[in-house]
Protein backbone atom coordinates (compact mmCIF):
# COMPACT_ATOMS: atom_id res chain seq x y z
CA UNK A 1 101.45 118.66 78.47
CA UNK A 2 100.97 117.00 74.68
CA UNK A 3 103.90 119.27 71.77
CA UNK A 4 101.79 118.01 68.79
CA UNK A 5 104.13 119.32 65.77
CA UNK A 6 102.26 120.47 62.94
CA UNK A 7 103.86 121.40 58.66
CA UNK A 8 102.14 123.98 57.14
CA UNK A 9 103.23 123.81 53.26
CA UNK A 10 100.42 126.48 52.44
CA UNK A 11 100.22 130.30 52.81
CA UNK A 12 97.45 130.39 54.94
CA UNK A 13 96.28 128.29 58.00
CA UNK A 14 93.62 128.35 60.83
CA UNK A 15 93.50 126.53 63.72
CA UNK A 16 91.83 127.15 67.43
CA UNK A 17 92.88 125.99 70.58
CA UNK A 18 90.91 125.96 73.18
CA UNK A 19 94.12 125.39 76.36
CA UNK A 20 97.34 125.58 75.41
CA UNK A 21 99.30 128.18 73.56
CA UNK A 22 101.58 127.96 69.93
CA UNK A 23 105.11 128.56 69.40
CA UNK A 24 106.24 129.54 65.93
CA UNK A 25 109.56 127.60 65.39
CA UNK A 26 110.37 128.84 61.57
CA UNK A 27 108.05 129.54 58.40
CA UNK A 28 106.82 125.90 58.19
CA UNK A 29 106.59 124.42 61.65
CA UNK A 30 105.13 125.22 64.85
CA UNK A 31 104.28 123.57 68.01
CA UNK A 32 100.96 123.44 69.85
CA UNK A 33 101.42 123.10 73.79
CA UNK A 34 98.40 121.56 75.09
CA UNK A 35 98.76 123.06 78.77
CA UNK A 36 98.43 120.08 81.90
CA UNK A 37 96.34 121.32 84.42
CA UNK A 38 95.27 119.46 87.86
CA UNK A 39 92.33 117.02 88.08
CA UNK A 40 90.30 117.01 91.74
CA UNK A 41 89.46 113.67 92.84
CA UNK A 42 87.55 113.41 96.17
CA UNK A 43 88.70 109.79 97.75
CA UNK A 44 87.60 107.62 100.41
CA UNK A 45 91.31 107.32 101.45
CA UNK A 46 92.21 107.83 105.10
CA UNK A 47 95.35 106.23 105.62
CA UNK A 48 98.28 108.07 104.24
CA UNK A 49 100.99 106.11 105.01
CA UNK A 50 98.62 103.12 103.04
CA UNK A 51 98.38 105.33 100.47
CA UNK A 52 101.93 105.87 100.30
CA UNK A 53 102.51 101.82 99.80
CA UNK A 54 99.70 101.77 97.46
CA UNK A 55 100.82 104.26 94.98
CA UNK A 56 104.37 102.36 95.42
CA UNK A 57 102.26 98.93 94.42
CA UNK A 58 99.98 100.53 91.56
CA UNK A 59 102.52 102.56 89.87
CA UNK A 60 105.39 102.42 91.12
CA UNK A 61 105.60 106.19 92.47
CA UNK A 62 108.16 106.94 95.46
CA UNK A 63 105.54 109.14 97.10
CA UNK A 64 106.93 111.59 99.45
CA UNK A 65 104.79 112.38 103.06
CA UNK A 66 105.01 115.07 105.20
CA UNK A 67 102.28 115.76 107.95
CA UNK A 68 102.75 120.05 107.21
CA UNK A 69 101.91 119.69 103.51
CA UNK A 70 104.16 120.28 100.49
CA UNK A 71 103.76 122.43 97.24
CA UNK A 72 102.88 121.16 94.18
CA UNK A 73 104.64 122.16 91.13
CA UNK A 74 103.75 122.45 87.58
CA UNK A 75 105.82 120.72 84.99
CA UNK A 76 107.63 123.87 84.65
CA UNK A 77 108.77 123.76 88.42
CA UNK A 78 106.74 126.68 89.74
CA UNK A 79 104.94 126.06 92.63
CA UNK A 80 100.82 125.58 92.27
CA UNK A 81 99.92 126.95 95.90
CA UNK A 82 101.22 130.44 95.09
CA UNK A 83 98.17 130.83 92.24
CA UNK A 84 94.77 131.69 92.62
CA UNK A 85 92.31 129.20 93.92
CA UNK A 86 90.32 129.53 90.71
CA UNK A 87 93.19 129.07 88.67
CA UNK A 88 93.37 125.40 86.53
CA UNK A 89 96.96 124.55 88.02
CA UNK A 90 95.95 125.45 91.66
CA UNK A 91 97.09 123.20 94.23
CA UNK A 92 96.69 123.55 97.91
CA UNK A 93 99.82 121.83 100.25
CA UNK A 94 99.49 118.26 100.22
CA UNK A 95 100.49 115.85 102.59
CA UNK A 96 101.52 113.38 100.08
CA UNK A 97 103.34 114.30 96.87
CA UNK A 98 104.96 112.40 93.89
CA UNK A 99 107.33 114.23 91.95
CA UNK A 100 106.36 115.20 88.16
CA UNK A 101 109.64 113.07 87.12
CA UNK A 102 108.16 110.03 88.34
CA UNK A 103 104.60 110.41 86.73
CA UNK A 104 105.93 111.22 82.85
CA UNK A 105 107.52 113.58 80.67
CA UNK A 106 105.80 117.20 80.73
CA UNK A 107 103.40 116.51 83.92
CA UNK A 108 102.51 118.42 87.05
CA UNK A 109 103.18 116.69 90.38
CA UNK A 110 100.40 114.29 91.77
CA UNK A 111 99.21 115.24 95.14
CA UNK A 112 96.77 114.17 97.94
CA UNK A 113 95.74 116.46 100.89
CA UNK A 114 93.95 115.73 103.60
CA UNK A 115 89.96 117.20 104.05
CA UNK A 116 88.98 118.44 107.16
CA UNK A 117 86.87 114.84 107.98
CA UNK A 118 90.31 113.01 107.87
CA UNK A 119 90.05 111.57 103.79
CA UNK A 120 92.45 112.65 100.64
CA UNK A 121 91.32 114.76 98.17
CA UNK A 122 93.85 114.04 94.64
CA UNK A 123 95.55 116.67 92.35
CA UNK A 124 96.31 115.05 89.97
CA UNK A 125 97.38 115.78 86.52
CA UNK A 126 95.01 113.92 84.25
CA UNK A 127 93.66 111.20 86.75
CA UNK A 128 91.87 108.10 84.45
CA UNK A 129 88.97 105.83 86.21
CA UNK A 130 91.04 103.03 85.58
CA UNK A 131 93.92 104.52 87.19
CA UNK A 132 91.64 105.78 90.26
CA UNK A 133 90.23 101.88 90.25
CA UNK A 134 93.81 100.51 90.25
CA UNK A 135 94.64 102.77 92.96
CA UNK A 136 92.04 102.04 95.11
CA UNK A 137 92.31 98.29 94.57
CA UNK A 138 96.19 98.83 95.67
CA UNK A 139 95.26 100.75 98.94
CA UNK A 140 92.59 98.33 99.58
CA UNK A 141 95.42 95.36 99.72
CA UNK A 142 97.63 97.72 101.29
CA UNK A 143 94.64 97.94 104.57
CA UNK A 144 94.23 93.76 104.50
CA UNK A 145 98.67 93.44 104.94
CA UNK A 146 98.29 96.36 107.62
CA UNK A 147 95.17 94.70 109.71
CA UNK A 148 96.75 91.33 109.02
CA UNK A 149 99.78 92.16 110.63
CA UNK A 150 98.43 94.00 113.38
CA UNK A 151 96.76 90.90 114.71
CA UNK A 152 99.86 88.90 113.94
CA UNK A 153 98.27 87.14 110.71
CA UNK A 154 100.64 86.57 107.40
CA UNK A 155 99.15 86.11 103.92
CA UNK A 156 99.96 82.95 102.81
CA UNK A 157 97.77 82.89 99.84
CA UNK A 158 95.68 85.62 97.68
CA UNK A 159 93.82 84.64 94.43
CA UNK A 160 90.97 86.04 92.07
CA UNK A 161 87.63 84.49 92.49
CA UNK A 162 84.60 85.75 90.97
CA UNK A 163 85.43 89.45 91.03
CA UNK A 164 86.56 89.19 94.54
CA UNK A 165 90.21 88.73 96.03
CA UNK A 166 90.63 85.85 98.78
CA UNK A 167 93.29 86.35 101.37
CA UNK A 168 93.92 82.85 103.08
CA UNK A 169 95.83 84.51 106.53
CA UNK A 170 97.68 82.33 108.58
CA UNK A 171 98.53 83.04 112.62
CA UNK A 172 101.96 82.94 113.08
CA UNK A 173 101.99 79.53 114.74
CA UNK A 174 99.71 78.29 111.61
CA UNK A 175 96.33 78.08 112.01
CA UNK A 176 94.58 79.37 108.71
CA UNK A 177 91.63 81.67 108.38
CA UNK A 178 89.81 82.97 104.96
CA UNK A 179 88.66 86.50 104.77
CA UNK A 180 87.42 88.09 101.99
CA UNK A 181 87.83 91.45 100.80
């Protein structure tokens, strides 16, 4: 949510808003409250505990999991899976959650539930491409450290090249293999 404070120094003013609502605070100023309201962002994401690390690395949000789901709220507090489906603030429970503290002053909670063929669908409150790009970069980096170490690899070296990121992974009793991502 966006106050934008407005003075009026003439008798007579007209102004539409489309979402959002005004708040008369005395004879000359008022505030407009754009209202926040969820953005729906279908993902490729099937990892959540990936996606946990990665919204750690991209932002630097302490994402909360739980397997059952948790509510949403609203940047007033009240909880999103309590309103109607159709409604602009509706959330379903999601499996991942970061707090509305974390993501700025006067936003909903982000949120990432899981679709019935195992990927994340984000609620999130004013999601940009370039955010959704970093993101997925992060949970793409977050898959290499997880495959690396499950065949007992370390990153040694990662570097731009070209548009492309090159992991040099090194065995733990140091031979070195290249794999690009």
């Amino acid at each position: 949510m966006r106050n934008i404070l407005i003075k009026i120094y003439l008798t007579k003013v007209y102004i539409s808003v489309r979402i959002g609502y005004i708040q008369i605070v005395n004879k000359f100023h008022f505030l407009v409250y754009l209202m926040s309201h969820f953005t729906t962002v279908q993902t490729q994401i099937t990892n959540p505990e990936q996606l946990v690390k990665a919204l750690e690395e991209a932002f630097g949000w302490q994402a909360i999991y739980n397997s059952n789901g948790q509510a949403l709220e609203d940047w007033l507090g009240k909880d999103c899976s309590l309103l109607s489906p159709d409604h602009l603030n509706y959330a379903p429970l999601c499996q991942v959650r970061v707090p509305r503290e974390q993501i700025g002053r006067l936003k909903n909670d982000a949120g990432f539930y899981q679709n019935p063929d195992g990927t994340y669908t984000a609620k999130v409150d004013g999601f940009t491409p370039e955010q959704q790009s970093k993101l997925l970069q992060a949970y793409a980096h977050q898959g290499v450290l997880t495959a690396a170490a499950a065949q007992g690899l370390e990153i040694v070296q990662d570097q731009s090249c070209q548009g492309q990121i090159i992991y040099v992974l090194q065995q733990k009793t140091s031979a070195k293999k290249t794999i690009f991502a």
